[in-house]
C-alpha atoms as a PDB file:
ATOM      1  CA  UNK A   1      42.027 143.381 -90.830  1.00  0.00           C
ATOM      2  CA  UNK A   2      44.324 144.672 -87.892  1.00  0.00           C
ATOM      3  CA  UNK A   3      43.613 142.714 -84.483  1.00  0.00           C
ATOM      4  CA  UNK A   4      42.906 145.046 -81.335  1.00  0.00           C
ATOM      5  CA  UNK A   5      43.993 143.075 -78.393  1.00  0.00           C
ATOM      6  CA  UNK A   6      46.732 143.421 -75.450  1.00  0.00           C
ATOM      7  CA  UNK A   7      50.034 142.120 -76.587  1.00  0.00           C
ATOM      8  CA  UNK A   8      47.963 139.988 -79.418  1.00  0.00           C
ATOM      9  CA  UNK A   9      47.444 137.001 -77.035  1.00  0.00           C
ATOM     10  CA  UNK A  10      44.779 134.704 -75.633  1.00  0.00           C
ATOM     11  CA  UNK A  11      43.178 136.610 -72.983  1.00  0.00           C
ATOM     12  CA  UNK A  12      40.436 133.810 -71.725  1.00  0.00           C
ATOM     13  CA  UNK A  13      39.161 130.210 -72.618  1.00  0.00           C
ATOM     14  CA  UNK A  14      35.889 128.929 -72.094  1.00  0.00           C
ATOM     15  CA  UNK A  15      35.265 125.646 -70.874  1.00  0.00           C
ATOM     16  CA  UNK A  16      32.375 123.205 -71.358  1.00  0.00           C
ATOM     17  CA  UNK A  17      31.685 121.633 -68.015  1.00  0.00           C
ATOM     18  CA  UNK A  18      30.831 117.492 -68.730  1.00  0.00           C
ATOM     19  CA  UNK A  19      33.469 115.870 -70.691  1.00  0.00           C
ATOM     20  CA  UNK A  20      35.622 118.618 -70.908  1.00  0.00           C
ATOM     21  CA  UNK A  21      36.090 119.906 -67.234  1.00  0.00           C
ATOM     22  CA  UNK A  22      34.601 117.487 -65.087  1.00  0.00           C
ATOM     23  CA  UNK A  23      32.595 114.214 -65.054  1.00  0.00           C
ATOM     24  CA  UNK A  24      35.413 111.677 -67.245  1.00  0.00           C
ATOM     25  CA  UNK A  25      33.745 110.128 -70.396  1.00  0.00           C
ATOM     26  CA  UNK A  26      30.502 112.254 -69.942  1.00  0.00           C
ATOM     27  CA  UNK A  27      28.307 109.539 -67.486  1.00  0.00           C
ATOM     28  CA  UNK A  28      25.821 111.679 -65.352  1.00  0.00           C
ATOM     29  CA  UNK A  29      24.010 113.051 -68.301  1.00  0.00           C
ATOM     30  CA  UNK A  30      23.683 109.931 -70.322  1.00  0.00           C
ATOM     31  CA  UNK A  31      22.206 108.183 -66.840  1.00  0.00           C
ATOM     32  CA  UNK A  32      19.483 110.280 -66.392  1.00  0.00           C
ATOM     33  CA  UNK A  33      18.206 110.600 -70.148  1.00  0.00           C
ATOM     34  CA  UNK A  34      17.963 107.070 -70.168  1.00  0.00           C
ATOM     35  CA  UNK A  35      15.915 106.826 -66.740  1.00  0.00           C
ATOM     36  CA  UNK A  36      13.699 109.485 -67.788  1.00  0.00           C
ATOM     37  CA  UNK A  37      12.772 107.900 -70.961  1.00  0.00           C
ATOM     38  CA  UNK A  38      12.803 105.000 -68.928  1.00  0.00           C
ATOM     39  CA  UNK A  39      10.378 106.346 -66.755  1.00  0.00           C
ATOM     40  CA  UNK A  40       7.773 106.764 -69.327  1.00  0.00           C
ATOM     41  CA  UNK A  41       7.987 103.276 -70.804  1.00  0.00           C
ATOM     42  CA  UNK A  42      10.814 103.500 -73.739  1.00  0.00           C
ATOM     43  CA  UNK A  43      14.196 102.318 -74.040  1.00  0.00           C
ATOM     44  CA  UNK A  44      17.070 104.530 -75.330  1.00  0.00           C
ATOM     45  CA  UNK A  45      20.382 102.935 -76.039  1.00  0.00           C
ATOM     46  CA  UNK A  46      23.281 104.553 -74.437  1.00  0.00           C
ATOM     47  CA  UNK A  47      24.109 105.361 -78.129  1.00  0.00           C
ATOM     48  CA  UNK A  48      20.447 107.829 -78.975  1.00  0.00           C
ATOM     49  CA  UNK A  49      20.987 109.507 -75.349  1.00  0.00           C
ATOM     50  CA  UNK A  50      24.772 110.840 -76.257  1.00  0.00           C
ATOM     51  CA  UNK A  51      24.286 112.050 -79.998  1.00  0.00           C
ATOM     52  CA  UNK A  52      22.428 115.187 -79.188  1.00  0.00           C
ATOM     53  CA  UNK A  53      24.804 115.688 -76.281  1.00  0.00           C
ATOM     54  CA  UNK A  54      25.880 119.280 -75.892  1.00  0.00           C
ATOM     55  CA  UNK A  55      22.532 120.942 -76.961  1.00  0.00           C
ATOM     56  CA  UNK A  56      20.565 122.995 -74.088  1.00  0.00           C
ATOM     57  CA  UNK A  57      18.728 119.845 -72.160  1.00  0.00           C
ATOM     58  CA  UNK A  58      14.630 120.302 -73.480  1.00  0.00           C
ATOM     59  CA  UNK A  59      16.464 120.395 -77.637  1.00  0.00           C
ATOM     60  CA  UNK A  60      18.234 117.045 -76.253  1.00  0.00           C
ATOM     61  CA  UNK A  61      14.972 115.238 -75.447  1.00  0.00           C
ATOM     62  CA  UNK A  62      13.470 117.142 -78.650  1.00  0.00           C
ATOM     63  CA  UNK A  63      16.377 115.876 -80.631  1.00  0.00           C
ATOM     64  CA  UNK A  64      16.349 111.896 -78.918  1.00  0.00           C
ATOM     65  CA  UNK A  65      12.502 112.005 -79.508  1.00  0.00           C
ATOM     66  CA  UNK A  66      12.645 112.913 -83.098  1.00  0.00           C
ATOM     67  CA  UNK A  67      15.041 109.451 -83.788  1.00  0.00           C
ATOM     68  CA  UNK A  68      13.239 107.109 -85.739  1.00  0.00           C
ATOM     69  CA  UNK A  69      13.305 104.151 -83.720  1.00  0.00           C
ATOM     70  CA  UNK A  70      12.709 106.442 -80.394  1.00  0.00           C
ATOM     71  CA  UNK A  71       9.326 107.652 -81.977  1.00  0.00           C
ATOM     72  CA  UNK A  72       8.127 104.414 -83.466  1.00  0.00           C
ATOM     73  CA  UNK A  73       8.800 102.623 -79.564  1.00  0.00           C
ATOM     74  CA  UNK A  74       7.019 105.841 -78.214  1.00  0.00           C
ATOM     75  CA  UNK A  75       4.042 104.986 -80.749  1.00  0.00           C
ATOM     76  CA  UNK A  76       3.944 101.750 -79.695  1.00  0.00           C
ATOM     77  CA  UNK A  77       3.681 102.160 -76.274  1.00  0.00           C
ATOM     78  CA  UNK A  78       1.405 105.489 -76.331  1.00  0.00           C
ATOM     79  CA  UNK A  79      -0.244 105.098 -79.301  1.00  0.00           C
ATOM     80  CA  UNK A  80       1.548 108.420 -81.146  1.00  0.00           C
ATOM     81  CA  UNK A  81       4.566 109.931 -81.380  1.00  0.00           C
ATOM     82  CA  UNK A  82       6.107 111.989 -79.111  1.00  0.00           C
ATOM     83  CA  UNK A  83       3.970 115.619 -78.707  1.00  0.00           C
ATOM     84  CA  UNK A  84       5.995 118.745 -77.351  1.00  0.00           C
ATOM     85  CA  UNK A  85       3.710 118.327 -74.407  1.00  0.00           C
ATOM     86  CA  UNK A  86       5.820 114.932 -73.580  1.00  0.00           C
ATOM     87  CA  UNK A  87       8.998 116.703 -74.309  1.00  0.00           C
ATOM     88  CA  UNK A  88       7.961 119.607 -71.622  1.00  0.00           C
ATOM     89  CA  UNK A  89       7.146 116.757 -69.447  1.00  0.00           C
ATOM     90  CA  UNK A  90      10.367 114.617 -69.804  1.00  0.00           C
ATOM     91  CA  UNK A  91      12.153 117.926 -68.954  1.00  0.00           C
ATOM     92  CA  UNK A  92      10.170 118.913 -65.683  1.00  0.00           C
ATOM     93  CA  UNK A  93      11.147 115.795 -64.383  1.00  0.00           C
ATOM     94  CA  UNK A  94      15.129 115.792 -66.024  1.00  0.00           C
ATOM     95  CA  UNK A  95      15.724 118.669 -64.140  1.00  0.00           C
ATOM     96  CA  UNK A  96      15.909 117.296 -60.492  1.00  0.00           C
ATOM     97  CA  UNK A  97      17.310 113.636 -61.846  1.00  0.00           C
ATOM     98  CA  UNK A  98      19.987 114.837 -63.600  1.00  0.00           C
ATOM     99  CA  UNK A  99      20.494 118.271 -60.909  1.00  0.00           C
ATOM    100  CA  UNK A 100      21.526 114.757 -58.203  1.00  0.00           C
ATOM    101  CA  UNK A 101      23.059 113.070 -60.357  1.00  0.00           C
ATOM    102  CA  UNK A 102      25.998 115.271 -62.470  1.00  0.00           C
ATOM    103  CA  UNK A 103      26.996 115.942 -58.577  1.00  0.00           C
ATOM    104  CA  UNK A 104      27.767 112.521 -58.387  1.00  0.00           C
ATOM    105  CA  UNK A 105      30.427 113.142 -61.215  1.00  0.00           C
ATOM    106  CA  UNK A 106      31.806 116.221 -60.492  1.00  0.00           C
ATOM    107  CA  UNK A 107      35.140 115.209 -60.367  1.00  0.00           C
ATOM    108  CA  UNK A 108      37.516 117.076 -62.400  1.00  0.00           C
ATOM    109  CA  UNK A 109      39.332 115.214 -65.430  1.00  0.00           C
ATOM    110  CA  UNK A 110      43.118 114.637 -64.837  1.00  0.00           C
ATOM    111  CA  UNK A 111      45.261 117.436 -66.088  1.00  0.00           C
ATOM    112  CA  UNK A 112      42.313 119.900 -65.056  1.00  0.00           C
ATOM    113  CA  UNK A 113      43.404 121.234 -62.312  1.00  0.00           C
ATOM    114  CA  UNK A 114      47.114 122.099 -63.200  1.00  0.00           C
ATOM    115  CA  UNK A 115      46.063 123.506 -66.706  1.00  0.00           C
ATOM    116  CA  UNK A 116      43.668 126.023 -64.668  1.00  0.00           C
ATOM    117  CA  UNK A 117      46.784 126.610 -62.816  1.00  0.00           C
ATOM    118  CA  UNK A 118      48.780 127.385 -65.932  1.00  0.00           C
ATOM    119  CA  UNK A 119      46.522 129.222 -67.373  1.00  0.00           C
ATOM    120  CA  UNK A 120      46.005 131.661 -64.490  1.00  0.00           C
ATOM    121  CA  UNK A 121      49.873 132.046 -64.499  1.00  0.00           C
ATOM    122  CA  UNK A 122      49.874 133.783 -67.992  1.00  0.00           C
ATOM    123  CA  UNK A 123      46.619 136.291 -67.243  1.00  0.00           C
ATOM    124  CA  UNK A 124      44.160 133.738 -68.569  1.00  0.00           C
ATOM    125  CA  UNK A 125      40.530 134.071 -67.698  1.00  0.00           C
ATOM    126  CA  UNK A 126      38.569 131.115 -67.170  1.00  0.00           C
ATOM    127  CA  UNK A 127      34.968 130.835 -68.653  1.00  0.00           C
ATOM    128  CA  UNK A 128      32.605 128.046 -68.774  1.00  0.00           C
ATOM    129  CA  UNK A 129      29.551 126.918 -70.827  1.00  0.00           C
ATOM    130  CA  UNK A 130      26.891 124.439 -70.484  1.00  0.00           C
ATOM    131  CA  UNK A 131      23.700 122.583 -71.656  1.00  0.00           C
ATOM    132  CA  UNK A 132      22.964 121.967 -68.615  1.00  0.00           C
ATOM    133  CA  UNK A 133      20.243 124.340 -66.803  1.00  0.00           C
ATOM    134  CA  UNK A 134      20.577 127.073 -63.921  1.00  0.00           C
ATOM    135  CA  UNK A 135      18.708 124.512 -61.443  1.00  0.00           C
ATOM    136  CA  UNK A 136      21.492 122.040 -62.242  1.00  0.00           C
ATOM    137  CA  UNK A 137      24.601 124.066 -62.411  1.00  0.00           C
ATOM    138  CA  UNK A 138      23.225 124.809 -58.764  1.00  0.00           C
ATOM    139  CA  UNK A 139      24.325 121.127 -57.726  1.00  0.00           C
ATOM    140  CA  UNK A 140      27.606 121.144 -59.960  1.00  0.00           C
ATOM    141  CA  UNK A 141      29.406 124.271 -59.204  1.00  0.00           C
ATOM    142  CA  UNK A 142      29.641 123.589 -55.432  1.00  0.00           C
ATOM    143  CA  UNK A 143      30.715 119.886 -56.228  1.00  0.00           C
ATOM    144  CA  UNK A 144      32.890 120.500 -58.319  1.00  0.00           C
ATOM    145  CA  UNK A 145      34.496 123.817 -55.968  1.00  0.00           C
ATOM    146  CA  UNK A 146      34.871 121.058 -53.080  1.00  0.00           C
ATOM    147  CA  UNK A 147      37.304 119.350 -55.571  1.00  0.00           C
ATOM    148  CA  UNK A 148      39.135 122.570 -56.205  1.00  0.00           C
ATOM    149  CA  UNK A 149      37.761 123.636 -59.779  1.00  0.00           C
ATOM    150  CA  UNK A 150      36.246 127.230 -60.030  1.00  0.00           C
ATOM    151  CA  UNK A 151      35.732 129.295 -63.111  1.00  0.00           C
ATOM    152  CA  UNK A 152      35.674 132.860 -63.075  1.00  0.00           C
ATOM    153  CA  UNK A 153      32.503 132.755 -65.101  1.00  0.00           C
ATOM    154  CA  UNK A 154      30.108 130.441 -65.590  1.00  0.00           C
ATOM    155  CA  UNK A 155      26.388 130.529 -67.818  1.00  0.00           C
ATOM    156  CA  UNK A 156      24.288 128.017 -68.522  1.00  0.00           C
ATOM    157  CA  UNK A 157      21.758 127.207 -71.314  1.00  0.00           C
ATOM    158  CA  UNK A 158      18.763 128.672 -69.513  1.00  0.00           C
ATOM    159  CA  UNK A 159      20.712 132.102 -69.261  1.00  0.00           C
ATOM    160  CA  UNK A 160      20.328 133.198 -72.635  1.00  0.00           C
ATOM    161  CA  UNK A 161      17.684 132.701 -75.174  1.00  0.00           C
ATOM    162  CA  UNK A 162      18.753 129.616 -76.873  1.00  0.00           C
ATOM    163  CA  UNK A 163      21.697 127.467 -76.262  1.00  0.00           C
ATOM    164  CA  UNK A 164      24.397 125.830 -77.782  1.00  0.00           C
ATOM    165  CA  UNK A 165      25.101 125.994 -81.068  1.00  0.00           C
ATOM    166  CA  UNK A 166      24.107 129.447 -80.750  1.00  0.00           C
ATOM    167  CA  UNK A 167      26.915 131.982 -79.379  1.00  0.00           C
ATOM    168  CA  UNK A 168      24.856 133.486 -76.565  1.00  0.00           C
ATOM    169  CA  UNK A 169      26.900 132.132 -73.616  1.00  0.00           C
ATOM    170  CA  UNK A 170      30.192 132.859 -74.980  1.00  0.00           C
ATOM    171  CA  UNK A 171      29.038 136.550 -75.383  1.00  0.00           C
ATOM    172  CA  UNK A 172      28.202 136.484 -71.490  1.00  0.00           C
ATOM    173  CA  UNK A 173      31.531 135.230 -70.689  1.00  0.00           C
ATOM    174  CA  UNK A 174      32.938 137.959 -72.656  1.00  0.00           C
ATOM    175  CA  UNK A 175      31.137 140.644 -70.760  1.00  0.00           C
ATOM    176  CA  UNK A 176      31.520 139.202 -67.524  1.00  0.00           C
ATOM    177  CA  UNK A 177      35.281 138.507 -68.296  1.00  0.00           C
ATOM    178  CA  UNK A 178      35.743 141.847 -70.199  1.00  0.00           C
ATOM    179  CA  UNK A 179      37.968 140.699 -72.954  1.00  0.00           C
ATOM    180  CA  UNK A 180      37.335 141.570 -76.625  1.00  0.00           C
ATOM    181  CA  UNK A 181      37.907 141.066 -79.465  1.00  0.00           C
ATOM    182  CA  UNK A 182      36.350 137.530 -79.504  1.00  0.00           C
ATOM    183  CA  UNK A 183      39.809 136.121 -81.451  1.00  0.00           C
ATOM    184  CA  UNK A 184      41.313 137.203 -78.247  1.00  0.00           C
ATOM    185  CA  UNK A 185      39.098 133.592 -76.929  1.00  0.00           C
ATOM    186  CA  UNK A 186      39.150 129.966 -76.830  1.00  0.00           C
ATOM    187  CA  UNK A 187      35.974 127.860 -76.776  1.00  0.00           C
ATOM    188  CA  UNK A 188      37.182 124.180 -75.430  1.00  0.00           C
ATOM    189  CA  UNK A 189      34.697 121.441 -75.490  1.00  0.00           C
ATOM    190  CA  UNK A 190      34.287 118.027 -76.584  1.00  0.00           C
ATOM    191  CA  UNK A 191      31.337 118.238 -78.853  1.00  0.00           C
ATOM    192  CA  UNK A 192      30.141 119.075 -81.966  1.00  0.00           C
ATOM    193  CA  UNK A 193      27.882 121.879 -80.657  1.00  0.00           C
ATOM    194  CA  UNK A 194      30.892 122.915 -78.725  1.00  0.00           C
ATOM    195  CA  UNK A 195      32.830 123.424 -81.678  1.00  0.00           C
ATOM    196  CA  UNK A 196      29.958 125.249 -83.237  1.00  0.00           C
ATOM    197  CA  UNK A 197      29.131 127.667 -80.536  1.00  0.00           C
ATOM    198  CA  UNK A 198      32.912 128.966 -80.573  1.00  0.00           C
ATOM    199  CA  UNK A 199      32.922 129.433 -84.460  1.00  0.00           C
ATOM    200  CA  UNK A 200      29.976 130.852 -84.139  1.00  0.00           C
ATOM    201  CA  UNK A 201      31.025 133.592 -81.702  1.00  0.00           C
ATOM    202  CA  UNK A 202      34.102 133.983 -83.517  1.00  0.00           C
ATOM    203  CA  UNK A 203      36.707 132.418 -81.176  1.00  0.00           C
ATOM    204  CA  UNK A 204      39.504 129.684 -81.688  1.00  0.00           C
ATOM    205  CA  UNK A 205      38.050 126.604 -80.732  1.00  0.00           C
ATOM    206  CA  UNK A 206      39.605 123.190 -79.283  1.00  0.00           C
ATOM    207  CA  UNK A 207      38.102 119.936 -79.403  1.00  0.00           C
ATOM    208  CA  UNK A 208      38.597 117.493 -76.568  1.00  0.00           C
ATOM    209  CA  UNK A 209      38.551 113.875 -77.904  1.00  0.00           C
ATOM    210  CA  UNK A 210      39.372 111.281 -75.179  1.00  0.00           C
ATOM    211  CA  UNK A 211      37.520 112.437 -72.008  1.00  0.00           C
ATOM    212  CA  UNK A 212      34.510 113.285 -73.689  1.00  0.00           C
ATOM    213  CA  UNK A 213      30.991 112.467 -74.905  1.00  0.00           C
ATOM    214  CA  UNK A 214      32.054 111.813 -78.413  1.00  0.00           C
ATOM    215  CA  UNK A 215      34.209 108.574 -77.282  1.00  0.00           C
ATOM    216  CA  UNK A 216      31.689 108.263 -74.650  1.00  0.00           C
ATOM    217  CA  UNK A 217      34.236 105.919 -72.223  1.00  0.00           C
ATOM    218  CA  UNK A 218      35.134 106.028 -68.449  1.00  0.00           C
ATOM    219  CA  UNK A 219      38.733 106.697 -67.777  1.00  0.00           C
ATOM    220  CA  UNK A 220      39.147 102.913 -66.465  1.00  0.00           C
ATOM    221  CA  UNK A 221      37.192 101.826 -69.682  1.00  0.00           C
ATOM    222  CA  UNK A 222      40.162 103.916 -71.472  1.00  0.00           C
ATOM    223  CA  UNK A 223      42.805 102.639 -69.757  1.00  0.00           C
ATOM    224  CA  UNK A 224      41.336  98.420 -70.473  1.00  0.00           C
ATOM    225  CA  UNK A 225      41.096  98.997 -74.187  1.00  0.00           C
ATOM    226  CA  UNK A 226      44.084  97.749 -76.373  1.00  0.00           C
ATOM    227  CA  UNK A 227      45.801 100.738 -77.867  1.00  0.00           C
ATOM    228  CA  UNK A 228      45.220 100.754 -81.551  1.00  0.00           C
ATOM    229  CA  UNK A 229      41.499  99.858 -80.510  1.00  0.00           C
ATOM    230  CA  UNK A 230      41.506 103.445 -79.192  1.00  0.00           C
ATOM    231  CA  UNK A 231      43.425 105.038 -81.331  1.00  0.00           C
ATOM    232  CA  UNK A 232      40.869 104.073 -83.813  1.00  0.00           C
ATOM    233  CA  UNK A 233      38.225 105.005 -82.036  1.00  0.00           C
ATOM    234  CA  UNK A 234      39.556 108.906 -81.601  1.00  0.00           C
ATOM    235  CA  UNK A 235      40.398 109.189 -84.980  1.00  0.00           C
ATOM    236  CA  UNK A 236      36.697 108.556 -85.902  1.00  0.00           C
ATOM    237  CA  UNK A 237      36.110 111.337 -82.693  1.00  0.00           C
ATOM    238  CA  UNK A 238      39.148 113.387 -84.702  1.00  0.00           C
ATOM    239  CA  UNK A 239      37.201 113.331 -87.682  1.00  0.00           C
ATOM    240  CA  UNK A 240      33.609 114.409 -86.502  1.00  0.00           C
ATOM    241  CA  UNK A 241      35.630 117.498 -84.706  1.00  0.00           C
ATOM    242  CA  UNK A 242      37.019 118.310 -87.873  1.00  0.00           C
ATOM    243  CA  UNK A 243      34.455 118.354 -90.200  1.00  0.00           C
ATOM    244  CA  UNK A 244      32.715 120.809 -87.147  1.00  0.00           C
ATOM    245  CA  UNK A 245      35.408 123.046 -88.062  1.00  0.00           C
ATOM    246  CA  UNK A 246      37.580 122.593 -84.837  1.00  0.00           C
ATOM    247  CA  UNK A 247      40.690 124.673 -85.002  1.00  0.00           C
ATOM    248  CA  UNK A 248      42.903 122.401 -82.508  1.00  0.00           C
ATOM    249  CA  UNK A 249      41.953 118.967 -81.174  1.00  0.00           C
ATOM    250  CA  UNK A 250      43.327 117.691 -78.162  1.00  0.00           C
ATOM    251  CA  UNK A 251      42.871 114.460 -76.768  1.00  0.00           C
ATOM    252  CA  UNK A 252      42.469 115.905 -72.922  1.00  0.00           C
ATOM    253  CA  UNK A 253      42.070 119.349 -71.214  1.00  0.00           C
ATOM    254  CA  UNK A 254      45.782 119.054 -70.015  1.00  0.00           C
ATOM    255  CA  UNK A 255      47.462 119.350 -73.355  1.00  0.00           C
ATOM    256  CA  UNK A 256      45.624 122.652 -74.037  1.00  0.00           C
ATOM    257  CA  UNK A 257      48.343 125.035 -72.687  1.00  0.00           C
ATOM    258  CA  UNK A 258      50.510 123.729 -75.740  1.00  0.00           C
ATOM    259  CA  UNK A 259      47.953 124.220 -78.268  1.00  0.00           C
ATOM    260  CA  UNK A 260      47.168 128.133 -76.394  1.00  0.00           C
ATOM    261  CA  UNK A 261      50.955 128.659 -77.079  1.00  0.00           C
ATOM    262  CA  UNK A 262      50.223 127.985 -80.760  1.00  0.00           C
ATOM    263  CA  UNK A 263      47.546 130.185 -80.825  1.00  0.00           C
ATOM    264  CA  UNK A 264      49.390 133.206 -79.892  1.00  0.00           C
ATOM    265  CA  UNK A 265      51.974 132.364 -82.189  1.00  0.00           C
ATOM    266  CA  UNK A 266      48.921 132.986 -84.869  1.00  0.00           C
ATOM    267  CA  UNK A 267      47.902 135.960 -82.959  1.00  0.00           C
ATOM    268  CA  UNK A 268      51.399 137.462 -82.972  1.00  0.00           C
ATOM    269  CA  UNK A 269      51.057 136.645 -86.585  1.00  0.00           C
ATOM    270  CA  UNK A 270      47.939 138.794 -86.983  1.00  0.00           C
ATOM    271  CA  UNK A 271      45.875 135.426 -87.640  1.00  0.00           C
ATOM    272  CA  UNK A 272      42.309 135.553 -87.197  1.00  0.00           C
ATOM    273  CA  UNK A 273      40.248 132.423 -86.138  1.00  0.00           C
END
């Protein structure tokens, strides 16, 4: 198969926004999953509100509701398990929580800001992905603009039909960004459903290990932990990526102009994701 593209490089990568981009260790969401399950009488461990992480934000409580110990607490307090009528409730009232408080964690992850910078130097187009909703990427994107990040495309889950791990928002960035073919991309992200969305629109894909949802730490919760304590603890992240199919895995957003560099090489190559 012969690859179309100018000079057989990258021509655009496509962020995730929590974890990846912004907010260190992935806190906002996690806070207000907890408080709205809170709100209605059950407990979720900090644990149960970070493994769906990365799906659109109704399939998260969907997803946390379906976990065993989740439903039988529900039952207990309620008297069933959870109906899709609580799940459409939960949401209506996730919206606005979490819409306040991912601007409270809008700042960019270190190394963000100059990789943009690099990347913009060779021609690259910046995209951006999210689980998170319309009505809350209405409170991020000017947070996170005051703090100098700024795609040149962003979509969110409740843009397209379904979200992540379906491919709908990276074929949104590619029309709005006007690059094809799709191997001509990079989907960056540090989830699972990240990982997914990318193979499943055909694009390299990077996983993001340290800053992330998956390791689920603050960057001063990083920085106490004794070294080989966390270099265990990516290579259990380093492993979930992989069996996800990740191409590349990174352990922040700042060593991804190296691993774009070895993706051209592939390119030049005539190496398809």
């Amino acid at each position: 198969m012969t690859i179309m593209m100018r000079d057989k490089q990258v021509q655009a990568v496509i962020l995730d926004w929590a974890g990846t981009a912004v907010d260190y260790g992935c806190v906002g969401p996690v806070k207000a999953f907890i408080r709205v399950f809170g709100n209605h009488g059950v407990e979720v461990t900090t644990a149960e509100a970070r493994t769906p992480m990365g799906l659109m934000k109704k399939d998260h409580i969907r997803a946390i509701c379906g976990m065993e110990r989740v439903a039988s607490r529900w039952a207990e307090i309620h008297g069933r398990i959870p109906a899709d009528s609580d799940v459409d409730a939960m949401f209506l009232e996730l919206e606005p929580l979490m819409a306040a408080t991912v601007a409270e964690h809008a700042d960019p992850v270190p190394g963000l800001l100059e990789t943009v910078t690099a990347f913009r130097e060779q021609g690259i187009r910046i995209g951006s992905t999210t689980g998170y909703t319309h009505t809350i990427m209405e409170q991020l994107i000017p947070a996170a603009a005051k703090r100098g990040y700024r795609p040149d495309a962003i979509f969110s889950s409740s843009d397209v039909p379904a979200g992540r791990p379906y491919p709908w928002m990276c074929y949104l960035n590619a029309i709005k960004l006007q690059v094809y073919p799709f191997a001509a991309m990079v989907k960056i992200g540090d989830t699972a459903t990240d990982i997914q969305e990318g193979l499943n629109a055909g694009m390299w894909t990077v996983g993001v290990t340290q800053t992330g949802n998956e390791l689920g730490l603050t960057e001063e919760e990083v920085a106490a932990l004794d070294q080989e304590d966390l270099r265990q603890r990516l290579n259990l992240v380093e492993r979930r990526f992989q069996r996800a199919g990740a191409h590349f895995l990174v352990e922040t957003i700042g060593a991804c102009p190296a691993v774009i560099d070895r993706i051209n090489r592939c390119l030049a190559r005539g190496e398809l994701p």
